[in-house]
C-alpha atoms as a PDB file:
ATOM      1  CA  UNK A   1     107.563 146.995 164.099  1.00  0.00           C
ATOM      2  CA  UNK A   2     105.002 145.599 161.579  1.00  0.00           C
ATOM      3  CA  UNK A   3     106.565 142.322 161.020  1.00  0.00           C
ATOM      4  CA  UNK A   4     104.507 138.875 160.222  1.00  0.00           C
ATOM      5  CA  UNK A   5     104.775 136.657 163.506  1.00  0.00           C
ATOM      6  CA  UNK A   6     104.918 133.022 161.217  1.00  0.00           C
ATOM      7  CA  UNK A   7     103.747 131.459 164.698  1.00  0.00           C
ATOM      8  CA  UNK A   8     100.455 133.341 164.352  1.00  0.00           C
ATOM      9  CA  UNK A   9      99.975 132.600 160.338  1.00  0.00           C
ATOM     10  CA  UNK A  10     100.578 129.083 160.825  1.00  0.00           C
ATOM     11  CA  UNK A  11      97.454 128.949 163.297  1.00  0.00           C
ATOM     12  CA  UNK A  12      95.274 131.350 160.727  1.00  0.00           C
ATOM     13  CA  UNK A  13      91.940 129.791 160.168  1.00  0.00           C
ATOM     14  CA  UNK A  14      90.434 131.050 156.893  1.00  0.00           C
ATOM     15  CA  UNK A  15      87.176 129.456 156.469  1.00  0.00           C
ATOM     16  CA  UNK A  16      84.663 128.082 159.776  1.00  0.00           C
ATOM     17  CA  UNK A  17      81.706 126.288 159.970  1.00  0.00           C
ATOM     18  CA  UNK A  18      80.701 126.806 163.169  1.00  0.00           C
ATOM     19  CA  UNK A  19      79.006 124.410 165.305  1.00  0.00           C
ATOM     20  CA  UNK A  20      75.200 125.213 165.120  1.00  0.00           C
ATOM     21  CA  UNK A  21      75.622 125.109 161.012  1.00  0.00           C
ATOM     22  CA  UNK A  22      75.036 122.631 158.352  1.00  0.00           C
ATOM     23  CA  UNK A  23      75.962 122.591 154.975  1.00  0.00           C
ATOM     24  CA  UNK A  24      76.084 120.457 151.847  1.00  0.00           C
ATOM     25  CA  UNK A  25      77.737 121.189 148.647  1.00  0.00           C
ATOM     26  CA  UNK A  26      81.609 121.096 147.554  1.00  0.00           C
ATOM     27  CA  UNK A  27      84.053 123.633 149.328  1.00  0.00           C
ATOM     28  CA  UNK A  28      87.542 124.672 147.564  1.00  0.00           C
ATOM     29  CA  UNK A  29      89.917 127.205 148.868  1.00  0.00           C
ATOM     30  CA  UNK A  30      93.847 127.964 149.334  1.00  0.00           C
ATOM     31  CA  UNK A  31      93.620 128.483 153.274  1.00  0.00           C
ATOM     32  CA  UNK A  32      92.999 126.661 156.473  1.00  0.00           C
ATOM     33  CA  UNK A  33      89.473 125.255 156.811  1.00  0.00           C
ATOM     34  CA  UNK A  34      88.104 124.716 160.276  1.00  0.00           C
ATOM     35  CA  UNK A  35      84.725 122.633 160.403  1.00  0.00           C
ATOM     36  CA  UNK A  36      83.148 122.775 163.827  1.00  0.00           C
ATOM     37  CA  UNK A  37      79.137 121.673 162.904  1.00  0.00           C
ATOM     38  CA  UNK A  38      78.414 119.543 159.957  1.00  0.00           C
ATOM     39  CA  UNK A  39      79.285 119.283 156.074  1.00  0.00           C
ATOM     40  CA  UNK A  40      78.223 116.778 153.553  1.00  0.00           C
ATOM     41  CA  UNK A  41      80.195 117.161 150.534  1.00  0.00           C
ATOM     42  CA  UNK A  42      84.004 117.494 149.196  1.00  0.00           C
ATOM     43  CA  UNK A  43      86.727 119.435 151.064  1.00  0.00           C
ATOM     44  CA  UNK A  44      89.378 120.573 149.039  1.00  0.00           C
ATOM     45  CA  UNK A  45      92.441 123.134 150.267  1.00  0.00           C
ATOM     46  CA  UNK A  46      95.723 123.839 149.789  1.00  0.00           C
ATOM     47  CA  UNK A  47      96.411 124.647 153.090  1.00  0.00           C
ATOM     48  CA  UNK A  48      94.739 122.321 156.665  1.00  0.00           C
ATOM     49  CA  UNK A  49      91.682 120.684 157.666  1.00  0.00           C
ATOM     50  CA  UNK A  50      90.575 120.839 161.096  1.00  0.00           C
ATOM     51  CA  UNK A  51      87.511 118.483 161.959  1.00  0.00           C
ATOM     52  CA  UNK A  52      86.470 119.340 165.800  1.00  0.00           C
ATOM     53  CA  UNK A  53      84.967 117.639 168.489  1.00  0.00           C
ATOM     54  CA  UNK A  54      81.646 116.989 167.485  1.00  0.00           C
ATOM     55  CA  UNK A  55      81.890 117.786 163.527  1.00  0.00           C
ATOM     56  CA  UNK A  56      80.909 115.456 161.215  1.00  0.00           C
ATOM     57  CA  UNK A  57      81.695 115.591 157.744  1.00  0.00           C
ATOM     58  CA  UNK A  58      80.802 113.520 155.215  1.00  0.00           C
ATOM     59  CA  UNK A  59      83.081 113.519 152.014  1.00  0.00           C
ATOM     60  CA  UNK A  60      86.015 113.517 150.462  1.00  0.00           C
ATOM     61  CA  UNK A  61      88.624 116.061 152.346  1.00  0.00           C
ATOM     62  CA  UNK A  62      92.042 116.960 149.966  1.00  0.00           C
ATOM     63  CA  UNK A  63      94.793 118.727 151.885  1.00  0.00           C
ATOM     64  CA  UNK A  64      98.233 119.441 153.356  1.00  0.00           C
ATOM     65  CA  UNK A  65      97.344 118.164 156.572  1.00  0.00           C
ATOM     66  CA  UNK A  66      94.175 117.166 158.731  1.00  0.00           C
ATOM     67  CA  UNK A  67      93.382 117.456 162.593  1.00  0.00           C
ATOM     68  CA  UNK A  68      90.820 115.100 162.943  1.00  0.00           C
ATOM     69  CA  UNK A  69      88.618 115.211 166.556  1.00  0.00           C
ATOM     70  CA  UNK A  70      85.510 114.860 165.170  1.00  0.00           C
ATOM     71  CA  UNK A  71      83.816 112.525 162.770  1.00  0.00           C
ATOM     72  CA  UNK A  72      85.336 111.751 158.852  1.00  0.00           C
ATOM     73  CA  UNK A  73      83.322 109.603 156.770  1.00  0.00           C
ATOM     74  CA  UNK A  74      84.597 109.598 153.471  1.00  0.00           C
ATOM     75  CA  UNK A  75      88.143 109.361 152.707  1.00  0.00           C
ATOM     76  CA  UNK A  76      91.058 111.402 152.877  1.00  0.00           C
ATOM     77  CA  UNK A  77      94.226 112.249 151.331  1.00  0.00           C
ATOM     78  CA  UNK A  78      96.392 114.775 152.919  1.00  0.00           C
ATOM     79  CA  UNK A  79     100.006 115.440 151.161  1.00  0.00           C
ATOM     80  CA  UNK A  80     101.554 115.823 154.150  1.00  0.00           C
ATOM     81  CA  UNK A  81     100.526 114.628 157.656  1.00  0.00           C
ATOM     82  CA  UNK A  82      96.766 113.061 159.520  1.00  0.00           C
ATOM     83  CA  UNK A  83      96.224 113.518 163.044  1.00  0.00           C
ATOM     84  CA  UNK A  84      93.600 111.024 164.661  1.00  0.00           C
ATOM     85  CA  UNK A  85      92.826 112.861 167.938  1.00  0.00           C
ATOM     86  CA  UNK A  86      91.320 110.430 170.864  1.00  0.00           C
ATOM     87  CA  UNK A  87      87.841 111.845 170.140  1.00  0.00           C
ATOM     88  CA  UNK A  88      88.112 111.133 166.247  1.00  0.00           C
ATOM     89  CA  UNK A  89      86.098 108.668 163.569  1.00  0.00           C
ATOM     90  CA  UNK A  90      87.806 108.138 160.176  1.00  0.00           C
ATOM     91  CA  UNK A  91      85.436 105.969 158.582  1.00  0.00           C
ATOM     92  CA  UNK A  92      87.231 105.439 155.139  1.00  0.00           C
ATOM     93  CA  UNK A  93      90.610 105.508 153.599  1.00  0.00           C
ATOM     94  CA  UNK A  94      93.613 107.797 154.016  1.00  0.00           C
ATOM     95  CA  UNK A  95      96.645 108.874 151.250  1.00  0.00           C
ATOM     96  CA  UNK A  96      99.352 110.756 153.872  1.00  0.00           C
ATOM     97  CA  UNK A  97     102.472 110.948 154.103  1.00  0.00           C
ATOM     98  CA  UNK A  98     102.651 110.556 157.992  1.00  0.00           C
ATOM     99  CA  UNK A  99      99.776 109.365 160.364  1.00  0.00           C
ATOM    100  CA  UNK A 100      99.377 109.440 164.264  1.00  0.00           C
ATOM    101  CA  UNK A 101      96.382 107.974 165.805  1.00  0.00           C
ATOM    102  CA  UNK A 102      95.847 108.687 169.457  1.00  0.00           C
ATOM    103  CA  UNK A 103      94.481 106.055 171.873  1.00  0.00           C
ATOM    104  CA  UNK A 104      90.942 105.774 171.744  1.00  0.00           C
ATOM    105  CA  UNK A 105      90.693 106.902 168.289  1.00  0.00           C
ATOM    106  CA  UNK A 106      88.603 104.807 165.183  1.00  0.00           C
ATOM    107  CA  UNK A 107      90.068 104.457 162.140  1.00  0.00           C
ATOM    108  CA  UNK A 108      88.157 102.089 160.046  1.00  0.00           C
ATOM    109  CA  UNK A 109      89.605 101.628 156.727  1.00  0.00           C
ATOM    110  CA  UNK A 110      92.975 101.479 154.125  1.00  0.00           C
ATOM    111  CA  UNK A 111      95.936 103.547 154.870  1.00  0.00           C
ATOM    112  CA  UNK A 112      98.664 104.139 151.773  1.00  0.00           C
ATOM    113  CA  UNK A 113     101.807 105.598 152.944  1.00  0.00           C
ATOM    114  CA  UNK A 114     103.004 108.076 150.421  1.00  0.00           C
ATOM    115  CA  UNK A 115     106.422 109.642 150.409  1.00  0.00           C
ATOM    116  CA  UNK A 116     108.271 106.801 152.643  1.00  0.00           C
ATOM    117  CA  UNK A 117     109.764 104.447 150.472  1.00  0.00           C
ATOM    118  CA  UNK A 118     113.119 104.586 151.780  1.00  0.00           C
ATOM    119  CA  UNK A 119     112.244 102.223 155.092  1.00  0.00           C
ATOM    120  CA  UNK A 120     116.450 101.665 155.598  1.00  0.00           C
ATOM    121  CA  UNK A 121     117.402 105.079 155.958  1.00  0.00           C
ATOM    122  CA  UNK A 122     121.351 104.958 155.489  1.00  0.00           C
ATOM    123  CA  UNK A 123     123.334 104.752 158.610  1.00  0.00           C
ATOM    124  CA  UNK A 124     120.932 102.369 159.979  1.00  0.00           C
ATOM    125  CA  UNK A 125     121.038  98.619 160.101  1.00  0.00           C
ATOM    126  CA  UNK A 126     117.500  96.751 159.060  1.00  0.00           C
ATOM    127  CA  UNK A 127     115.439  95.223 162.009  1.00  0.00           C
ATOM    128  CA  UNK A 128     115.044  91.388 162.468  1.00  0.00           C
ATOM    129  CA  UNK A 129     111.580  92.005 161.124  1.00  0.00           C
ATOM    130  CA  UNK A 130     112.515  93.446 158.128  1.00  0.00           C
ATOM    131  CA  UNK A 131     115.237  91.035 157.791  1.00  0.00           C
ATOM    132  CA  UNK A 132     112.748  88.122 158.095  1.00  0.00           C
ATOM    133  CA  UNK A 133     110.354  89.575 155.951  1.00  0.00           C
ATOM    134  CA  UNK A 134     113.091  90.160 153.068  1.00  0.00           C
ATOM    135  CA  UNK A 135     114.489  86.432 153.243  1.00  0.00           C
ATOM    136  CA  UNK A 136     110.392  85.451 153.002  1.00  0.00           C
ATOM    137  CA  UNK A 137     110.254  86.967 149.679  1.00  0.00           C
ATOM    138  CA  UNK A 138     107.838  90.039 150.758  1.00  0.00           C
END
């Protein structure tokens, strides 16, 4: 009867900055952060980052994972995944583990792969590319 849906803590927002506020300063906390308006200054959570369409933040942002729709500038290192939406600007580096960019989105800057050294999983023959590259010397 009173049992936790996961479905519906997974999509728990803890903290919002909603879109007619601005802030400035440094922002640390264990849940999902949700910025909707604007922030200049660090972003650091154990949990996600969601960036909407028409945020802009401007900092460093440390996570598990980022939805980016608005605009980034700063860098960003999420442990596990960063999703570029259409509408997004990352205008900096990113340290993730996985990254999707969506057609129309800006990404200007370094991305580091973290977490996928292993580019011949077993079972799997290496590509021509990666066959090339390997008798080049790279």
């Amino acid at each position: 009867m009173f049992k936790k849906n996961k479905t519906n803590d997974d999509k728990k927002v803890d903290t919002i900055i909603g879109k007619e506020t601005k802030m400035s300063g440094n922002l640390a906390a264990k849940g999902t952060i949700r910025v909707d308006g604007t922030f200049d200054g660090d972003i650091d959570t154990e949990s996600n980052v969601l960036i909407g369409q028409g945020a802009y933040v401007k900092g460093f942002v440390k996570c598990s994972s980022a939805v980016l729709a608005g605009k980034l500038e700063g860098n960003v290192e999420a442990e596990m995944r960063l999703d570029i939406h259409a509408t997004g600007v990352l205008l900096g580096d990113a340290v993730v583990s996985t990254l999707a960019v969506e057609d129309g989105a800006v990404f200007d800057g370094q991305c580091i792969m973290e977490g996928k050294t292993d580019h011949n999983p077993e079972n799997k023959e290496a590509s021509p590319g990666e066959d090339y590259l390997a008798n080049q010397g790279r």
